[in-house]
N, C-alpha and C. Protein backbone atom coordinates (compact mmCIF):
# COMPACT_ATOMS: atom_id res chain seq x y z
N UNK A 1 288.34 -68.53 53.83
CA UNK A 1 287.23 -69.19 53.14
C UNK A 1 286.02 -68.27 53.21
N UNK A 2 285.56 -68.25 52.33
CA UNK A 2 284.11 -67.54 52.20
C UNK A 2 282.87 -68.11 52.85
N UNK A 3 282.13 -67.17 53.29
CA UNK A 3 280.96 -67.47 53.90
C UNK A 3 279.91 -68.88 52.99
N UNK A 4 279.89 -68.50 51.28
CA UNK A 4 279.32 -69.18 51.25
C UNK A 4 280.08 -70.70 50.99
N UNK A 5 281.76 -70.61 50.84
CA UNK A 5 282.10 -71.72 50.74
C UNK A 5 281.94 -72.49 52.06
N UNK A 6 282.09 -71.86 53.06
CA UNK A 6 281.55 -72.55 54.55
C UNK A 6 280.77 -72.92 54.54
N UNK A 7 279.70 -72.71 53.65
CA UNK A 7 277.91 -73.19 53.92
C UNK A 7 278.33 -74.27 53.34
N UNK A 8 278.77 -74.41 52.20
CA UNK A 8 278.82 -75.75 51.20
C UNK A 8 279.42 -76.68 51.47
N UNK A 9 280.14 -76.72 52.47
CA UNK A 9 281.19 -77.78 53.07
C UNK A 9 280.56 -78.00 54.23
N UNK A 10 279.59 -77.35 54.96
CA UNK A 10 279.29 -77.67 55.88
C UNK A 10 278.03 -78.42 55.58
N UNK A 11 277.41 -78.08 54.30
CA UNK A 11 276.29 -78.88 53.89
C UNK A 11 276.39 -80.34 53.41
N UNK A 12 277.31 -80.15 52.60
CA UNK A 12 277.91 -81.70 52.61
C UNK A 12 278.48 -82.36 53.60
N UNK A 13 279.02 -81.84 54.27
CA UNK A 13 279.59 -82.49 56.02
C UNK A 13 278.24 -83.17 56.29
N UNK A 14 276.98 -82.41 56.45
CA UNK A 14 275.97 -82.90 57.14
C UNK A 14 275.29 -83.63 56.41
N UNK A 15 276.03 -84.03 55.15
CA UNK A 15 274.89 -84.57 54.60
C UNK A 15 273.41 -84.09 53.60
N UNK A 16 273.71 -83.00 53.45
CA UNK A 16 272.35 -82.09 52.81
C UNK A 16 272.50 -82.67 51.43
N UNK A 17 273.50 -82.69 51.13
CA UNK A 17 273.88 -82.97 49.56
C UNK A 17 275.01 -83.87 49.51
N UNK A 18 275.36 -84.35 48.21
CA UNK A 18 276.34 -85.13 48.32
C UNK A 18 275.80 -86.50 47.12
N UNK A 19 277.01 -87.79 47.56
CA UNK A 19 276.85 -88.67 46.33
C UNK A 19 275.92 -89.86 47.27
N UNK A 20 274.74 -90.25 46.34
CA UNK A 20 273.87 -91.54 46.90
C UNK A 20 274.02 -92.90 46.15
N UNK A 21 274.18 -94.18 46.51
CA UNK A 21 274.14 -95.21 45.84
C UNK A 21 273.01 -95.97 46.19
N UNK A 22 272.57 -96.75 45.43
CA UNK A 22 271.71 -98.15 45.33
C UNK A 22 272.96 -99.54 45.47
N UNK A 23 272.49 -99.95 46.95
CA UNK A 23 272.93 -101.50 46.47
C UNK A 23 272.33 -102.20 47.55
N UNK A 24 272.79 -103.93 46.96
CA UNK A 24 272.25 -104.77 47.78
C UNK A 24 272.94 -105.45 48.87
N UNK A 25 272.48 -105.36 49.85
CA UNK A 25 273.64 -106.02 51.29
C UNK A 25 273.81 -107.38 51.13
N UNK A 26 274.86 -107.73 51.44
CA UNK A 26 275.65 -109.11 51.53
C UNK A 26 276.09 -109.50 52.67
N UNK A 27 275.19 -109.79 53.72
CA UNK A 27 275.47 -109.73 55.06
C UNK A 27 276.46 -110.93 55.45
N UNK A 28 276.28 -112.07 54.63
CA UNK A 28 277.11 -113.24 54.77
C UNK A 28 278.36 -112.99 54.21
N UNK A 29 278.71 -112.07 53.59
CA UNK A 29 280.27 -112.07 53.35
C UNK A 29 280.85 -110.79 53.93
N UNK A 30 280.03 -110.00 55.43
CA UNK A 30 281.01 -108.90 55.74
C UNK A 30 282.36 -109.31 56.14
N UNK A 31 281.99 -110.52 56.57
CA UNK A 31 284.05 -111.14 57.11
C UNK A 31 285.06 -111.12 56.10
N UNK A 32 284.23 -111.38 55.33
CA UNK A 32 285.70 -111.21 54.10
C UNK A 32 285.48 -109.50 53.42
N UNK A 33 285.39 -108.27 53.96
CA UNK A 33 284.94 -106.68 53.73
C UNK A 33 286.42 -106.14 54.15
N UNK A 34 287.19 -105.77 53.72
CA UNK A 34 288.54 -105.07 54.75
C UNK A 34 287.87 -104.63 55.80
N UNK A 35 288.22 -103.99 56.98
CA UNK A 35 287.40 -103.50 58.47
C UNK A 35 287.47 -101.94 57.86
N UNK A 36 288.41 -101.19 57.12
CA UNK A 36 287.81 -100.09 57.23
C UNK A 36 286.72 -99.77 56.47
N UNK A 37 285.84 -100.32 55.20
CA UNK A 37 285.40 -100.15 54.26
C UNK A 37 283.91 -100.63 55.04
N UNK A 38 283.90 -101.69 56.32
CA UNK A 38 282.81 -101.70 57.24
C UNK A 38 282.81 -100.13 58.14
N UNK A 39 283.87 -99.74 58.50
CA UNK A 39 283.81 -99.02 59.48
C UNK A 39 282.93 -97.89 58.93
N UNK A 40 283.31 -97.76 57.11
CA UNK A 40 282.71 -96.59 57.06
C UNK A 40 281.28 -96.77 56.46
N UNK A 41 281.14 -97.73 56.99
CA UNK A 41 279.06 -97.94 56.85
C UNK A 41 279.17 -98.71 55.43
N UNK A 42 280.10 -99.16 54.92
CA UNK A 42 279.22 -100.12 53.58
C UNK A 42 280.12 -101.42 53.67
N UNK A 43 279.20 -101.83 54.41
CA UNK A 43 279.98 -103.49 54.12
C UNK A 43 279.43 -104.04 52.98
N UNK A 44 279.28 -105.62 53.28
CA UNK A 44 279.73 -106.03 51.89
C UNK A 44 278.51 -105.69 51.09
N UNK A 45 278.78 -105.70 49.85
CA UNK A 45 277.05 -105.10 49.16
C UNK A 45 277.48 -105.55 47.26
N UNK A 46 276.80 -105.79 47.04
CA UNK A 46 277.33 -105.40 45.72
C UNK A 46 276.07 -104.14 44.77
N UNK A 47 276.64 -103.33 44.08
CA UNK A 47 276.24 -102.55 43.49
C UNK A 47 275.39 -102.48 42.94
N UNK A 48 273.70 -101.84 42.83
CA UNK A 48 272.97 -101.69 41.68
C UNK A 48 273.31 -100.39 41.02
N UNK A 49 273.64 -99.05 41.63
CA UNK A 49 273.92 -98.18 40.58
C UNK A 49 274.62 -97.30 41.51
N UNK A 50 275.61 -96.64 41.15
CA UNK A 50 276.60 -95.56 41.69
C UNK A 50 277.21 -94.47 40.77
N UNK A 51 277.12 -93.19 40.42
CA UNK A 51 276.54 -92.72 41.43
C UNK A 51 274.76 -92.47 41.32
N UNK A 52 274.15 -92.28 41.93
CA UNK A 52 272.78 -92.03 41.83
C UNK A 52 272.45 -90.30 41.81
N UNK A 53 271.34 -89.93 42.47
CA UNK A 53 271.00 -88.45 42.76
C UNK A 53 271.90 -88.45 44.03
N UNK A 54 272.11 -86.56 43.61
CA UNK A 54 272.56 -85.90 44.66
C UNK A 54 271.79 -86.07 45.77
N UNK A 55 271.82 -86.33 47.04
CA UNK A 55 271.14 -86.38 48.33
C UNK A 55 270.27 -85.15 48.36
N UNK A 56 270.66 -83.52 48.34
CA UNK A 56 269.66 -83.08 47.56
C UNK A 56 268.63 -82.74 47.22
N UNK A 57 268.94 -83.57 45.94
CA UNK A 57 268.09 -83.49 44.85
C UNK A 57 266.76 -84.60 45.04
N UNK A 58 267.27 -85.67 45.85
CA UNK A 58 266.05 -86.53 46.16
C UNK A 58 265.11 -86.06 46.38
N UNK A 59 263.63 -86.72 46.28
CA UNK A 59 262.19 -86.24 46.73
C UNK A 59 261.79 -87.47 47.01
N UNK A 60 260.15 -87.06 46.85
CA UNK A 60 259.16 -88.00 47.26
C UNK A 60 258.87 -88.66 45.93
N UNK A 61 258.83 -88.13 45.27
CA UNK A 61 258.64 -89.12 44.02
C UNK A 61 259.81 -90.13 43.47
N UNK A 62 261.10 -89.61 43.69
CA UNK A 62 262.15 -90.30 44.07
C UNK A 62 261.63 -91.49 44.62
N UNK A 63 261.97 -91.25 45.86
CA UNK A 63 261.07 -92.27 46.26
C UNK A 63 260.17 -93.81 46.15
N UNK A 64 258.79 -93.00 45.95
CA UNK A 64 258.12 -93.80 45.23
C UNK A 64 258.33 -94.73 44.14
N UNK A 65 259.04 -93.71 43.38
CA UNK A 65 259.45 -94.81 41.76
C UNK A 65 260.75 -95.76 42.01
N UNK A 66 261.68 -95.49 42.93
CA UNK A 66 262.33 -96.61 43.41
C UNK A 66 261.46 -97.54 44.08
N UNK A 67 260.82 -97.39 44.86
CA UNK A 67 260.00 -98.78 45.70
C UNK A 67 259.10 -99.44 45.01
N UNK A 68 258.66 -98.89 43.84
CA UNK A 68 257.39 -99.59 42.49
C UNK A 68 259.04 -100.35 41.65
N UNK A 69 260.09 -99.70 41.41
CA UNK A 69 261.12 -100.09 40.62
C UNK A 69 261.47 -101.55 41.04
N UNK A 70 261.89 -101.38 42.22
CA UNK A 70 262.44 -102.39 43.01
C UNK A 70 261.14 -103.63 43.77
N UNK A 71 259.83 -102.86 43.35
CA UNK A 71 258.61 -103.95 44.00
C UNK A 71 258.19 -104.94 43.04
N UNK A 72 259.00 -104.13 41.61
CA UNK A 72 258.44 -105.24 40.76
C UNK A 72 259.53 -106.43 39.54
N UNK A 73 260.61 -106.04 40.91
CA UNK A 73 261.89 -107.62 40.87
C UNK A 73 261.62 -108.57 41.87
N UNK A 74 261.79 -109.84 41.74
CA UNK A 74 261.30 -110.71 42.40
C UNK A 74 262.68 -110.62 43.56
N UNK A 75 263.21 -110.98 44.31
CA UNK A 75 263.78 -111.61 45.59
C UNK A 75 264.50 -112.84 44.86
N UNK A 76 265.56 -112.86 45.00
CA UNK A 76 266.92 -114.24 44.34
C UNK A 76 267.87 -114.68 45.30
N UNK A 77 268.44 -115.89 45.15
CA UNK A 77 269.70 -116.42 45.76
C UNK A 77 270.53 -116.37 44.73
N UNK A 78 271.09 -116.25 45.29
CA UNK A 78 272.78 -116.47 44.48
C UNK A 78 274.38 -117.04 45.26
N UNK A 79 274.91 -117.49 44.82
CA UNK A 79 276.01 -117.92 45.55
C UNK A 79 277.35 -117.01 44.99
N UNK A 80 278.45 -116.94 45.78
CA UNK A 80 279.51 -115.98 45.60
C UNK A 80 280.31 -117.14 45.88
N UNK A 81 281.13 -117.69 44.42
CA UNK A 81 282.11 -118.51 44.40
C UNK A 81 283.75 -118.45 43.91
N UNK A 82 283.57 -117.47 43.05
CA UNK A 82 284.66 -117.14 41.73
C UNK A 82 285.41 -115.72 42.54
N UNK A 83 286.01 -115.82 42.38
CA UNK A 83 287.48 -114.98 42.73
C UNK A 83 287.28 -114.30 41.75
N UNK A 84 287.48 -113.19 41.14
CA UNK A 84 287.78 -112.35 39.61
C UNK A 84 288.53 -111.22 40.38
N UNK A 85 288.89 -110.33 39.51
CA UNK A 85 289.62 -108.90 38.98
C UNK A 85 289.41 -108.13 38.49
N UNK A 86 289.41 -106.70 38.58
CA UNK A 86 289.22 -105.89 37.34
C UNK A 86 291.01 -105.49 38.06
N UNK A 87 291.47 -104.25 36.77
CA UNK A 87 292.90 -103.77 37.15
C UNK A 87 293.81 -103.81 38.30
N UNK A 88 292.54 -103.07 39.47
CA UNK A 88 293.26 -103.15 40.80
C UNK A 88 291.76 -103.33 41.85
N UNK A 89 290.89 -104.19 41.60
CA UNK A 89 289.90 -104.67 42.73
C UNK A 89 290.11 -106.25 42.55
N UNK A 90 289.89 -106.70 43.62
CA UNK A 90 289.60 -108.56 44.12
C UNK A 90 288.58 -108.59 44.34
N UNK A 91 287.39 -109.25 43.23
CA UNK A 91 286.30 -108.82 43.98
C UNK A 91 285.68 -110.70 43.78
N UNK A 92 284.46 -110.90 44.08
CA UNK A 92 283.37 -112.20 44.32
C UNK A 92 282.63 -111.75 42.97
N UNK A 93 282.19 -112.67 42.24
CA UNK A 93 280.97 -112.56 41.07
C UNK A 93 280.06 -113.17 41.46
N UNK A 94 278.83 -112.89 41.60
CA UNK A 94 277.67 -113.13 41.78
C UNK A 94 277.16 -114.28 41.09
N UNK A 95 276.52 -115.37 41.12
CA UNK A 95 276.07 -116.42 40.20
C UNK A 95 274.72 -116.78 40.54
N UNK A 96 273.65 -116.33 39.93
CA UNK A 96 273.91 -115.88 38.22
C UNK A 96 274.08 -113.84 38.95
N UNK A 97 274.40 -113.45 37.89
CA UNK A 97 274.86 -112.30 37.88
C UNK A 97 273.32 -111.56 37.02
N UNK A 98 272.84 -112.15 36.08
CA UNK A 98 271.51 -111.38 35.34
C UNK A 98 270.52 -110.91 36.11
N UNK A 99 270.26 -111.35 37.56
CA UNK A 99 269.05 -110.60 38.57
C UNK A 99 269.73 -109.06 38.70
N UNK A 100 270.94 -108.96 38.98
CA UNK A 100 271.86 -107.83 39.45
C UNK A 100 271.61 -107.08 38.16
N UNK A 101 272.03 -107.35 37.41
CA UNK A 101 272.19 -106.59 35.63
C UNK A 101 270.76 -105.55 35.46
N UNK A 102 269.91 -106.86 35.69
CA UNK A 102 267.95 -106.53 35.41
C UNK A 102 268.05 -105.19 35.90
N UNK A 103 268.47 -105.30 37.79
CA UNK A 103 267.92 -104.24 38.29
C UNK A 103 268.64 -102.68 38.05
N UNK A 104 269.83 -103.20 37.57
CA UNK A 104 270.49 -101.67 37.15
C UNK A 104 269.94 -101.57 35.90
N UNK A 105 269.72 -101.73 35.21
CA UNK A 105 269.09 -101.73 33.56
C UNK A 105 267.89 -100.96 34.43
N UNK A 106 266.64 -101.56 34.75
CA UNK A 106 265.18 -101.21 35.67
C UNK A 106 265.59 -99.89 36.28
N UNK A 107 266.56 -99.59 36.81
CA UNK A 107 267.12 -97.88 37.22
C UNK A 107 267.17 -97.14 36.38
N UNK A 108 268.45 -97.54 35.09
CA UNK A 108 268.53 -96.77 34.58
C UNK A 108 267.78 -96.30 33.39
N UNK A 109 266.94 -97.42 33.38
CA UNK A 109 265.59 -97.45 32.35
C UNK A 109 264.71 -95.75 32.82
N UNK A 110 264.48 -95.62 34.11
CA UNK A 110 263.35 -94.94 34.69
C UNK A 110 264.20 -93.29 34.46
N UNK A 111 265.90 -94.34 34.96
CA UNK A 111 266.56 -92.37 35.41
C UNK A 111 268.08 -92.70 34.08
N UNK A 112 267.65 -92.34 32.88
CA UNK A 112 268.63 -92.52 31.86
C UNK A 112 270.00 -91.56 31.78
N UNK A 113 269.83 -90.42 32.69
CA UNK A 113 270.83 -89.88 32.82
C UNK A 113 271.71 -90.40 33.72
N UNK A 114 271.47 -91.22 34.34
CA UNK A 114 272.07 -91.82 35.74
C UNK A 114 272.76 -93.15 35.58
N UNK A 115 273.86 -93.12 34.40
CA UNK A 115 274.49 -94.46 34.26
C UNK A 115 275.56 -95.08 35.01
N UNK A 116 275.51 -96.33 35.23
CA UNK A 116 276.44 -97.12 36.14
C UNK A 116 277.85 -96.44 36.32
N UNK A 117 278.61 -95.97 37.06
CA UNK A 117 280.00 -95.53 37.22
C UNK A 117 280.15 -94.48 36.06
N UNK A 118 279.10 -93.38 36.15
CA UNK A 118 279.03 -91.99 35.21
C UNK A 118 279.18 -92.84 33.96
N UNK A 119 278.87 -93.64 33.32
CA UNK A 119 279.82 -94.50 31.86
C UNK A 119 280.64 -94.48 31.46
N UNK A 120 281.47 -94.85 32.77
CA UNK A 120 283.17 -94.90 32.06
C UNK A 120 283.82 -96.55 31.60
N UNK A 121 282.50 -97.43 31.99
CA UNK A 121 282.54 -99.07 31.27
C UNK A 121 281.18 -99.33 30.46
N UNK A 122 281.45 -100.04 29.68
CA UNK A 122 281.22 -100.56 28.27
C UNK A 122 279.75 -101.45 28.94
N UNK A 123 279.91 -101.92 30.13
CA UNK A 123 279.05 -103.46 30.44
C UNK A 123 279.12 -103.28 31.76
N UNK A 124 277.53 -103.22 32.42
CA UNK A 124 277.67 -103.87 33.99
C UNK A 124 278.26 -105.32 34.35
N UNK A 125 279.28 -104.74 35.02
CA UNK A 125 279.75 -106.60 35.98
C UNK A 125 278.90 -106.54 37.22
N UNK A 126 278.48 -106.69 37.55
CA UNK A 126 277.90 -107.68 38.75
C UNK A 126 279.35 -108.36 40.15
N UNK A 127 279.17 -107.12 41.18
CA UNK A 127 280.81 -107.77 41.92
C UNK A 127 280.58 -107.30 43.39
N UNK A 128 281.43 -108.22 44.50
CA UNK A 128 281.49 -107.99 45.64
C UNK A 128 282.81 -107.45 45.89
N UNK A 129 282.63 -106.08 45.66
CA UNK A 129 284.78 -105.86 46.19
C UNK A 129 285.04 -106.55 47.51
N UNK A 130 285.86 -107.48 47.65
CA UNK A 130 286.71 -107.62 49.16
C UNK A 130 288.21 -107.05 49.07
N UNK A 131 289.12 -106.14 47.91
CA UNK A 131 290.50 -105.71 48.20
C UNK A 131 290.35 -104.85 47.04
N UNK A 132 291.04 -103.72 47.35
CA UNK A 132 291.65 -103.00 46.41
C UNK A 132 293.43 -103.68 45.80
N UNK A 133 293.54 -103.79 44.97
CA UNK A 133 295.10 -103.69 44.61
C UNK A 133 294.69 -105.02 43.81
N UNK A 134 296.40 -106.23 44.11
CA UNK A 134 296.11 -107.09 42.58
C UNK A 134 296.27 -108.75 43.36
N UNK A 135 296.31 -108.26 45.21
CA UNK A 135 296.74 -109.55 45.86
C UNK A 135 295.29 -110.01 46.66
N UNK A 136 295.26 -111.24 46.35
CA UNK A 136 293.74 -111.89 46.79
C UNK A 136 294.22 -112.07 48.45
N UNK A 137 293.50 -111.78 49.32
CA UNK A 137 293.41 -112.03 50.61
C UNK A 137 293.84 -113.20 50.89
N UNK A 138 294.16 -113.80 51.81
CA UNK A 138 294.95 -114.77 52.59
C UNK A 138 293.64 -115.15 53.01
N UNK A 139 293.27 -116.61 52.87
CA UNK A 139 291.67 -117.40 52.97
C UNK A 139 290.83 -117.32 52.53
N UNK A 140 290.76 -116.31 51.39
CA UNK A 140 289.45 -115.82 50.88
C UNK A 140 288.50 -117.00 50.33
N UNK A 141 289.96 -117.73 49.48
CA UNK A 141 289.26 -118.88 48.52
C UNK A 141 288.33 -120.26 49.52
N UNK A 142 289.41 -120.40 50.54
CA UNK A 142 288.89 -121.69 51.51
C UNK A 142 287.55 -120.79 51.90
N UNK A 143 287.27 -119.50 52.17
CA UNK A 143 286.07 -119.27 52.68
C UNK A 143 284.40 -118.88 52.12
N UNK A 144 285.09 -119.17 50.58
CA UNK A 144 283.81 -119.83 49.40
C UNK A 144 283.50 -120.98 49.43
N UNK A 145 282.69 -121.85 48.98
CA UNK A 145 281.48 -120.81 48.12
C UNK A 145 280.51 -120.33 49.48
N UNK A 146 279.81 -119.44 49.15
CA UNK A 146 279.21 -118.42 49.93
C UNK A 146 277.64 -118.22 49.30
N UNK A 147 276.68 -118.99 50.36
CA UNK A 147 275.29 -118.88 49.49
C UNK A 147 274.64 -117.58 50.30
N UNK A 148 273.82 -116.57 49.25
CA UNK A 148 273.39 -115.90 49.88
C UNK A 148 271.96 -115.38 48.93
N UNK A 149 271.80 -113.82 49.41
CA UNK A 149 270.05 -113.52 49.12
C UNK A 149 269.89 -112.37 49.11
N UNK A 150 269.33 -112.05 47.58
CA UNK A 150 269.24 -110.48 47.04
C UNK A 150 267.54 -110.54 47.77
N UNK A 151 267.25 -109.53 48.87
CA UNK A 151 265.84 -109.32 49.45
C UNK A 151 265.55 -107.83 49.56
N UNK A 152 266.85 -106.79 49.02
CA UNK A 152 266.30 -105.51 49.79
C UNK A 152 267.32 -104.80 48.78
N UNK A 153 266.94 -103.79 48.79
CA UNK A 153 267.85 -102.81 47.84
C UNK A 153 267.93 -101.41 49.11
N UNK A 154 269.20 -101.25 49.37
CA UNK A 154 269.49 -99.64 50.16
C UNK A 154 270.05 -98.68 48.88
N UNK A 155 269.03 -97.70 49.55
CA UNK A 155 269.87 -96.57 49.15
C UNK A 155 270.43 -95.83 50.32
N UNK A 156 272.27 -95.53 49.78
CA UNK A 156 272.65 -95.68 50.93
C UNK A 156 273.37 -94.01 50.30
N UNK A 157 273.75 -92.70 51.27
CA UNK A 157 274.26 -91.57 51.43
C UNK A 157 275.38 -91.58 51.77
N UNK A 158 276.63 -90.89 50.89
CA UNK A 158 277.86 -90.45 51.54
C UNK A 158 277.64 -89.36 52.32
N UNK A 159 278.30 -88.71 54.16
CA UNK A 159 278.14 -87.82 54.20
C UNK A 159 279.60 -88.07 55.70
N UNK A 160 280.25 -86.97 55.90
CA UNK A 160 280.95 -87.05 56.99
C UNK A 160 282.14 -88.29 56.70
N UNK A 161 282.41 -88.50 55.49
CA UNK A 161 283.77 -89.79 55.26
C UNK A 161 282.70 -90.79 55.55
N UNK A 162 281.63 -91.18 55.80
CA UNK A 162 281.49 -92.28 56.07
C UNK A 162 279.80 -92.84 55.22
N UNK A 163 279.26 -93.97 54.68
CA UNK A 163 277.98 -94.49 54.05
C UNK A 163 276.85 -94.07 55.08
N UNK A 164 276.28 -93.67 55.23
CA UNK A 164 274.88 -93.89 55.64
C UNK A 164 273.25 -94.93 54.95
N UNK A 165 272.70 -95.75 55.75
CA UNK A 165 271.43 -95.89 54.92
C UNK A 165 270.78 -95.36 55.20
N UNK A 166 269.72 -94.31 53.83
CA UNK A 166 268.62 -94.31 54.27
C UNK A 166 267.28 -94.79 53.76
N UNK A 167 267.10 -95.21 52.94
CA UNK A 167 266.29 -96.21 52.77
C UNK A 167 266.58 -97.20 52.28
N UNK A 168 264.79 -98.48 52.81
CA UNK A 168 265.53 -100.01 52.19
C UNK A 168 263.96 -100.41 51.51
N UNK A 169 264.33 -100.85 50.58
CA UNK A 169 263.53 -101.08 49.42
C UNK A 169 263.59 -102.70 49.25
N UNK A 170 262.36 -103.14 49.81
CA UNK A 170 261.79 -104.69 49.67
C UNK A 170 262.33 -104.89 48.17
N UNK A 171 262.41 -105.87 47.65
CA UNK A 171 262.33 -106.66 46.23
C UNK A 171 260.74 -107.00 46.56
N UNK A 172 260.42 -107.27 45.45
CA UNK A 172 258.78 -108.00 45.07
C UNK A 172 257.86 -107.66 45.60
N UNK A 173 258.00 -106.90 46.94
CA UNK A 173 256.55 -106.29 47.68
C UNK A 173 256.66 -105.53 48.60
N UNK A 174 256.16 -104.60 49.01
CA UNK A 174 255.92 -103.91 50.39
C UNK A 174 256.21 -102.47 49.43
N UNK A 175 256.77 -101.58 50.49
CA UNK A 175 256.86 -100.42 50.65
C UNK A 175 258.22 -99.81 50.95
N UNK A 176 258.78 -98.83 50.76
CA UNK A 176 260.72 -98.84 51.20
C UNK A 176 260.18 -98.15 52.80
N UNK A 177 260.68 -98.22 53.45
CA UNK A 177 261.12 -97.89 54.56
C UNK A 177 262.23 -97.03 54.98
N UNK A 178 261.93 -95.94 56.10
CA UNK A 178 263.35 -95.35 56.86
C UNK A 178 264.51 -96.19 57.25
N UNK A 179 265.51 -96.06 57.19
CA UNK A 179 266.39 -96.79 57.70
C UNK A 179 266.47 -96.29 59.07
N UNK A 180 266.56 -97.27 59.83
CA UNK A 180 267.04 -97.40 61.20
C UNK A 180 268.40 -96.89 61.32
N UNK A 181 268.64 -95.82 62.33
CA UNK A 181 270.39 -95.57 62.05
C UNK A 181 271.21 -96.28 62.72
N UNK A 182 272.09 -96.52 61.75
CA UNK A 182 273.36 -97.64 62.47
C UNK A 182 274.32 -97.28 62.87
């Protein structure tokens, strides 16, 4: 391997660069998360935008225009009742699902090159994966409905196989903050 391919793998190892997401934590449904998909730092969450900027490429103005982005959505409940599918995910739908929609639209409004899943779908869904494949978990259903609360938006870093957060972005007010490491 080449010197500078060593740098580049080792930069992404650490994290210098690499893929960043926006989403919102779902702390009330990590029990129903498979354990490895916690293990590797993203429990349950559902998506505002993936992929985002390269880690990188982030700045300070970055930054900023996420925490004005995200300061000026209000804070929602929603309940996670409905079982759905896409091909091969089991995932929870959000109800109502349009607060979720707003705020990826409000992203990609600001950063238009930066569309939901590179645009390889037609329409944001709004979803909590709990399984890959086409078989619904054993209890999932008895352990709906599930009320919960969009309050914070992470942006969260792949680096080392595993999610990192590093920042968390109030809904409706304040300022984003360092993430505390977990």
């Amino acid at each position: 391997m080449s010197v500078g391919a060593a740098a580049r793998r080792l930069a992404r190892g650490l994290g210098l660069h690499g893929p960043t997401a926006l989403v919102i934590p779902v702390p009330v449904a990590d029990r129903l998360v498979r354990r490895d998909a916690r293990a590797r730092g993203l429990g349950a969450h559902i998506t505002v935008l993936h992929p985002f900027i390269d880690a990188r490429k982030l700045a300070d103005a970055t930054d900023v225009a996420l925490a004005e982005c995200f300061a000026a959505a209000e804070p929602f409940d929603f309940v996670l009742q409905d079982v759905e599918r896409f091909p091969s995910v089991v995932y929870l739908a959000p109800d109502p699902a349009d607060p979720f929609v707003a705020l990826t639209h409000a992203v990609v409004e600001r950063w238009p090159e930066r569309l939901p899943y590179e645009g390889r779908f037609d329409s944001v869904v709004p979803h909590l994966t709990v399984a890959y494949g086409s078989a619904v978990p054993a209890g999932l259903s008895a352990a709906l409905p599930l009320q919960a609360e969009a309050r914070e938006v992470w942006l969260m870093r792949k680096a080392l196989r595993r999610w990192w957060r590093m920042r968390v972005y109030p809904l409706g007010h304040g300022t984003a903050s360092a993430a505390a490491p977990r």
